[in-house]
Protein backbone atom coordinates (compact mmCIF):
# COMPACT_ATOMS: atom_id res chain seq x y z
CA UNK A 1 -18.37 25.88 -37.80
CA UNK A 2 -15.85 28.36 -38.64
CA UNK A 3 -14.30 28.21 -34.51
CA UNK A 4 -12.65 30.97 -33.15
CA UNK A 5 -9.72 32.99 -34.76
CA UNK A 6 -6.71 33.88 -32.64
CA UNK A 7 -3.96 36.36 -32.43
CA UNK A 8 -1.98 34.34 -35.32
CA UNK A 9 -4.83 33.85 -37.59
CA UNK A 10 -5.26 29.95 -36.35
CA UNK A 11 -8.74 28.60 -35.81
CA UNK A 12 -9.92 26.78 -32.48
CA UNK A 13 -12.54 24.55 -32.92
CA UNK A 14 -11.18 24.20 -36.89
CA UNK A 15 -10.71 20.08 -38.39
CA UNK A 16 -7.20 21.35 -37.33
CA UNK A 17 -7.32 21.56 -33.71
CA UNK A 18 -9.03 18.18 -33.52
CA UNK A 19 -6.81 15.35 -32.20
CA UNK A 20 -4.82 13.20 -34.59
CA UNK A 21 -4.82 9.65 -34.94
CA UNK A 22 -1.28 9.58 -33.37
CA UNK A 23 -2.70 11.64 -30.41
CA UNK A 24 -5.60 9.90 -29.61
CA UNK A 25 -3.43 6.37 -29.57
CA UNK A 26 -1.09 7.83 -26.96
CA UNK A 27 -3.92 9.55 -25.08
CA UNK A 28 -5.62 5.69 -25.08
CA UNK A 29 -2.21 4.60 -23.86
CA UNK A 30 -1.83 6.79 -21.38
CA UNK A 31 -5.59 6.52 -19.55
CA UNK A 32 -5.13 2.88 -19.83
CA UNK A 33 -1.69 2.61 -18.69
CA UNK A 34 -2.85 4.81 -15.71
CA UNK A 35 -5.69 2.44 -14.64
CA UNK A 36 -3.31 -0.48 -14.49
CA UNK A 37 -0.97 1.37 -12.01
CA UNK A 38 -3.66 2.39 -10.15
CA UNK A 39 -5.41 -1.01 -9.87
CA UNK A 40 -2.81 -2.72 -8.78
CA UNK A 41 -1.13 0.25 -6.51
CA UNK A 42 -4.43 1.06 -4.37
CA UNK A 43 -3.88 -2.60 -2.84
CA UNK A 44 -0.31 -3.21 -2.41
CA UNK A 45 0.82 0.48 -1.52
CA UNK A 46 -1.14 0.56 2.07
CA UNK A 47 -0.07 -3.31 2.44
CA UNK A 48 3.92 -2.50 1.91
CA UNK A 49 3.69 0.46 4.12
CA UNK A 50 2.27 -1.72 6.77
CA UNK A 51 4.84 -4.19 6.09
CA UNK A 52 7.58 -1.79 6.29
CA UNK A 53 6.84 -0.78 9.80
CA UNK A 54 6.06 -4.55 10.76
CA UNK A 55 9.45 -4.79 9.81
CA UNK A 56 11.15 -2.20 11.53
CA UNK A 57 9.95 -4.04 14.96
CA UNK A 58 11.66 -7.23 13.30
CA UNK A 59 14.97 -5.48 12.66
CA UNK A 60 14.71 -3.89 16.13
CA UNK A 61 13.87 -7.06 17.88
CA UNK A 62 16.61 -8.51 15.95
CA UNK A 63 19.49 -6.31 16.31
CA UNK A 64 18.61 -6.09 20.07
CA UNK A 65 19.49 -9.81 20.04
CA UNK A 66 16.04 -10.24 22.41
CA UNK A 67 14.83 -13.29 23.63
CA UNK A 68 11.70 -14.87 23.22
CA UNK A 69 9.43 -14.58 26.49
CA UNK A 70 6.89 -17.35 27.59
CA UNK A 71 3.23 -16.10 26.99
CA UNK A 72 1.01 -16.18 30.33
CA UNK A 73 -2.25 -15.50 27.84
CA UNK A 74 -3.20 -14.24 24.68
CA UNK A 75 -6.17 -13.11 23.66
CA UNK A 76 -8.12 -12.31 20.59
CA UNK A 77 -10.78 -9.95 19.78
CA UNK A 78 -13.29 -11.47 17.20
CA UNK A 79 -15.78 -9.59 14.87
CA UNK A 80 -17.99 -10.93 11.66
CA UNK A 81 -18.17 -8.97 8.54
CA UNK A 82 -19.97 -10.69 5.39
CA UNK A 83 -17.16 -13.30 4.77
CA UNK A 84 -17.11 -14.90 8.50
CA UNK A 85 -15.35 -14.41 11.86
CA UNK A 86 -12.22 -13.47 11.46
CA UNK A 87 -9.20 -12.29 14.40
CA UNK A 88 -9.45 -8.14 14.63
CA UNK A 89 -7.01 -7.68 17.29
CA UNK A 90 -4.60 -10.09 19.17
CA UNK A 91 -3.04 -9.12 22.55
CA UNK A 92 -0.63 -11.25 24.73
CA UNK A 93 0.06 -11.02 28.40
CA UNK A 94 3.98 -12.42 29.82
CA UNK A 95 6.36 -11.32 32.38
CA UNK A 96 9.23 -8.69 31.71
CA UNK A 97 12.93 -9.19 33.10
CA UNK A 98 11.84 -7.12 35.72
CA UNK A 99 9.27 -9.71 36.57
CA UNK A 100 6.37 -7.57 36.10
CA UNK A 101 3.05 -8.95 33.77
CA UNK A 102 2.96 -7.21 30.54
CA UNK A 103 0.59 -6.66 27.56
CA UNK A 104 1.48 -6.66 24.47
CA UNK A 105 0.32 -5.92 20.79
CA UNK A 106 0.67 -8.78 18.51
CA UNK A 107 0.67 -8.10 14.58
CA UNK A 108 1.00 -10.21 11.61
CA UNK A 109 -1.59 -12.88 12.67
CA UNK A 110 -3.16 -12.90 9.46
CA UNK A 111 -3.48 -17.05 9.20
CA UNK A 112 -4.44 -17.48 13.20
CA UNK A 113 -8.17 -19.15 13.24
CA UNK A 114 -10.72 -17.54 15.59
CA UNK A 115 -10.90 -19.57 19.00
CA UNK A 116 -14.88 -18.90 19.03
CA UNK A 117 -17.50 -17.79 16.06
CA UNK A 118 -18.22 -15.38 18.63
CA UNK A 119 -17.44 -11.71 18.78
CA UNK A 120 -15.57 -10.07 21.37
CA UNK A 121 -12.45 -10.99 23.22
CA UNK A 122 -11.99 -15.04 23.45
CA UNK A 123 -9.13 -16.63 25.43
CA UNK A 124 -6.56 -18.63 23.35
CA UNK A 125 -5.96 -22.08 25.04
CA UNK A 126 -2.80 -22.41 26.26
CA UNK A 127 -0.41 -24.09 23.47
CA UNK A 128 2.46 -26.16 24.77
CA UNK A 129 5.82 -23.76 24.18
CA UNK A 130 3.76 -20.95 23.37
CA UNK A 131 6.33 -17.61 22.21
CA UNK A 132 6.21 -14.43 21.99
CA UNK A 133 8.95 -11.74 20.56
CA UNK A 134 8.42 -8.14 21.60
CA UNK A 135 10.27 -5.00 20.63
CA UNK A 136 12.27 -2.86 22.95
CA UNK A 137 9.59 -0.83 24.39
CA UNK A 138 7.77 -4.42 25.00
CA UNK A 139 4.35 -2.78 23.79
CA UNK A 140 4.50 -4.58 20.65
CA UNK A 141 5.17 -8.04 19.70
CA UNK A 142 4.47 -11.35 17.24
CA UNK A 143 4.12 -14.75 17.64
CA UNK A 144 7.04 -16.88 17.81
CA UNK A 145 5.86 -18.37 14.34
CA UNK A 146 5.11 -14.92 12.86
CA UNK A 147 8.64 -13.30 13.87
CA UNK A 148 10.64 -16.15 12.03
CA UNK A 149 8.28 -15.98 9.06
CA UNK A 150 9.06 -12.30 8.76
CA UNK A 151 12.46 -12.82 9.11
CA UNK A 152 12.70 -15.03 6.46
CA UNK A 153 11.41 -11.73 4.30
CA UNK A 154 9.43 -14.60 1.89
CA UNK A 155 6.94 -11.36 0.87
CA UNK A 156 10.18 -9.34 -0.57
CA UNK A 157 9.47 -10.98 -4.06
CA UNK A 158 5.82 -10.04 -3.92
CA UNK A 159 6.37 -6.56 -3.62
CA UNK A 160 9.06 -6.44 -5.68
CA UNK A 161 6.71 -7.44 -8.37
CA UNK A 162 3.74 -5.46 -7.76
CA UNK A 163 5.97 -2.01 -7.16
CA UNK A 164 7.56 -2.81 -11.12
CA UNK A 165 3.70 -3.49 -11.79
CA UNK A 166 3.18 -0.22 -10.55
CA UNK A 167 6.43 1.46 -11.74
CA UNK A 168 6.51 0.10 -15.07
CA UNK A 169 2.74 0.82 -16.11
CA UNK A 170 2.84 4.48 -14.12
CA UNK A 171 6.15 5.41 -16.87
CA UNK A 172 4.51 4.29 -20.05
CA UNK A 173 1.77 6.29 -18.96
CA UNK A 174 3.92 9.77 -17.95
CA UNK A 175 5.76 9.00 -21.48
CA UNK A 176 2.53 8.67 -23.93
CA UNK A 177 1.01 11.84 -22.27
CA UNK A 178 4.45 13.19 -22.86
CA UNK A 179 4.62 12.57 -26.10
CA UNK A 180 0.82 13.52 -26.87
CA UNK A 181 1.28 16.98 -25.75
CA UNK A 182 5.17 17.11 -27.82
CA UNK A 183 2.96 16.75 -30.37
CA UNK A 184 0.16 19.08 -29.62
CA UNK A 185 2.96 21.45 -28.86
CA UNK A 186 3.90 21.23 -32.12
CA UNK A 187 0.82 21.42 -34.48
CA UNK A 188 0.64 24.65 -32.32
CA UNK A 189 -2.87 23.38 -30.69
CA UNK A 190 -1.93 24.28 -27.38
CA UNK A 191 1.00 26.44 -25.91
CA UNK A 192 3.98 25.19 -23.67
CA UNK A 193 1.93 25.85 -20.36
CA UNK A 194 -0.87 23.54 -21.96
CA UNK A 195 1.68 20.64 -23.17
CA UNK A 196 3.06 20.37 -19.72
CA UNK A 197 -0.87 20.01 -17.93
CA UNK A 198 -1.08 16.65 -18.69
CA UNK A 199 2.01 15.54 -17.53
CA UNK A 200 2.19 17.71 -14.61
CA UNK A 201 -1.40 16.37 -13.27
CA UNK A 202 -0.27 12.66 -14.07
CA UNK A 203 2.53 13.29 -11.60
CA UNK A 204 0.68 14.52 -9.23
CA UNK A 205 -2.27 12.05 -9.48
CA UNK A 206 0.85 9.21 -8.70
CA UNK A 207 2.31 11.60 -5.53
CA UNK A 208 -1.66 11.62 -4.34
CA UNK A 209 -1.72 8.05 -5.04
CA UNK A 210 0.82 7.30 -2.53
CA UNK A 211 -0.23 9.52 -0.20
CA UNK A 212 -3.24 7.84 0.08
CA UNK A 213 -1.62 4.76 0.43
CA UNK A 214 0.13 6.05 3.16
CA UNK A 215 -2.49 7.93 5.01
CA UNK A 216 -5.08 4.30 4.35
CA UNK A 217 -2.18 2.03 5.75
CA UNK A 218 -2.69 3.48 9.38
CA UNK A 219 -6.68 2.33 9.85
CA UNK A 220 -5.50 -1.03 7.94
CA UNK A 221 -2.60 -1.62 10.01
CA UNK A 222 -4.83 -2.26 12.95
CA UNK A 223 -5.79 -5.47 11.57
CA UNK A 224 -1.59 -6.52 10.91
């Protein structure tokens, strides 16, 4: 086919316009470069913005220099899904400074075994020194074991790792479809507005991407 003659006598649609070896490499790189990002960044985005505010209650409990209170009950609510029973919620009962019974939210109780493979609420039996650390407000808390664990900040190397996963694989991505439409730009195939498409929607693809872990880390978080 002959394509379609423009303004400066160029054909679209011409053996010209079609994509050079060069181009189709870096387009390759780019798609696949993408993918890995986004594998790996769909899972440990919402889990590191759960962890961040898990860790703000830490710092506050910390820098508040609060003690640990005596637990009067905790309780757990249990619910089965296709891999087992598993802990959905875990609330704890103690008594302020004031001497008044509180309930608090407990988080980070990923490893805690169900009590019952039964759902709904089952009582905890009592364990002998049982702890709990709650934040200022005393409507949120963690087990005694949880609150050092997450002090320790063990999980700081994980992320670390998965966000230059992320990082790393989301540049050499932005910098092949770069470079593809440098060169497009310059065979003349598309015009400046075209060469900066790709690169602008590959931007915003990674500013949607952590939006949505952001926005996915709230329903999540109830289970954390």
């Amino acid at each position: 086919m002959a394509g379609t003659r423009t303004r400066d006598g160029r054909r679209f649609g011409s053996q010209d316009d079609r994509p050079t070896t060069a181009e189709r490499v870096l387009r390759g790189v780019g798609l696949t470069a993408a993918v890995l990002a986004f594998m790996v960044g769909v899972f440990v985005l919402p889990i590191q913005f759960i962890d961040s505010r898990l860790s703000a209650m830490v710092e506050a409990i910390d820098s508040a220099g609060i003690a640990p209170y005596p637990a009067l009950g905790i309780e757990q609510r249990v619910e089965e899904d296709r891999y087992g029973y598993g802990v959905e919620e875990l609330v704890a009962t103690y008594r302020d400074d004031d001497g008044e019974v509180v309930t608090a939210q407990l988080h980070r109780f990923g490893q805690l075994r169900v009590v019952r493979e039964e759902e709904g609420w089952q009582v905890m039996p009592d364990g002998p020194g049982r702890e709990i650390y709650v934040t200022p407000d005393g409507r949120d808390g963690f087990l005694a074991e949880d609150y050092r664990d997450m002090l320790r900040n063990e999980d700081e190397v994980i992320y670390l790792a998965g966000d230059a996963w992320v990082a790393g694989w989301a540049a050499i991505g932005l910098v092949a479809l770069g470079a593809r439409s440098v060169l497009r730009l310059r065979r003349g195939v598309v015009g400046a507005g075209g060469a900066a498409l790709a690169p602008a929607l590959y931007c915003l693809g990674a500013v949607a991407l952590v939006a949505l872990g952001w926005a996915v880390s709230f329903p999540l978080g109830a289970g954390f």
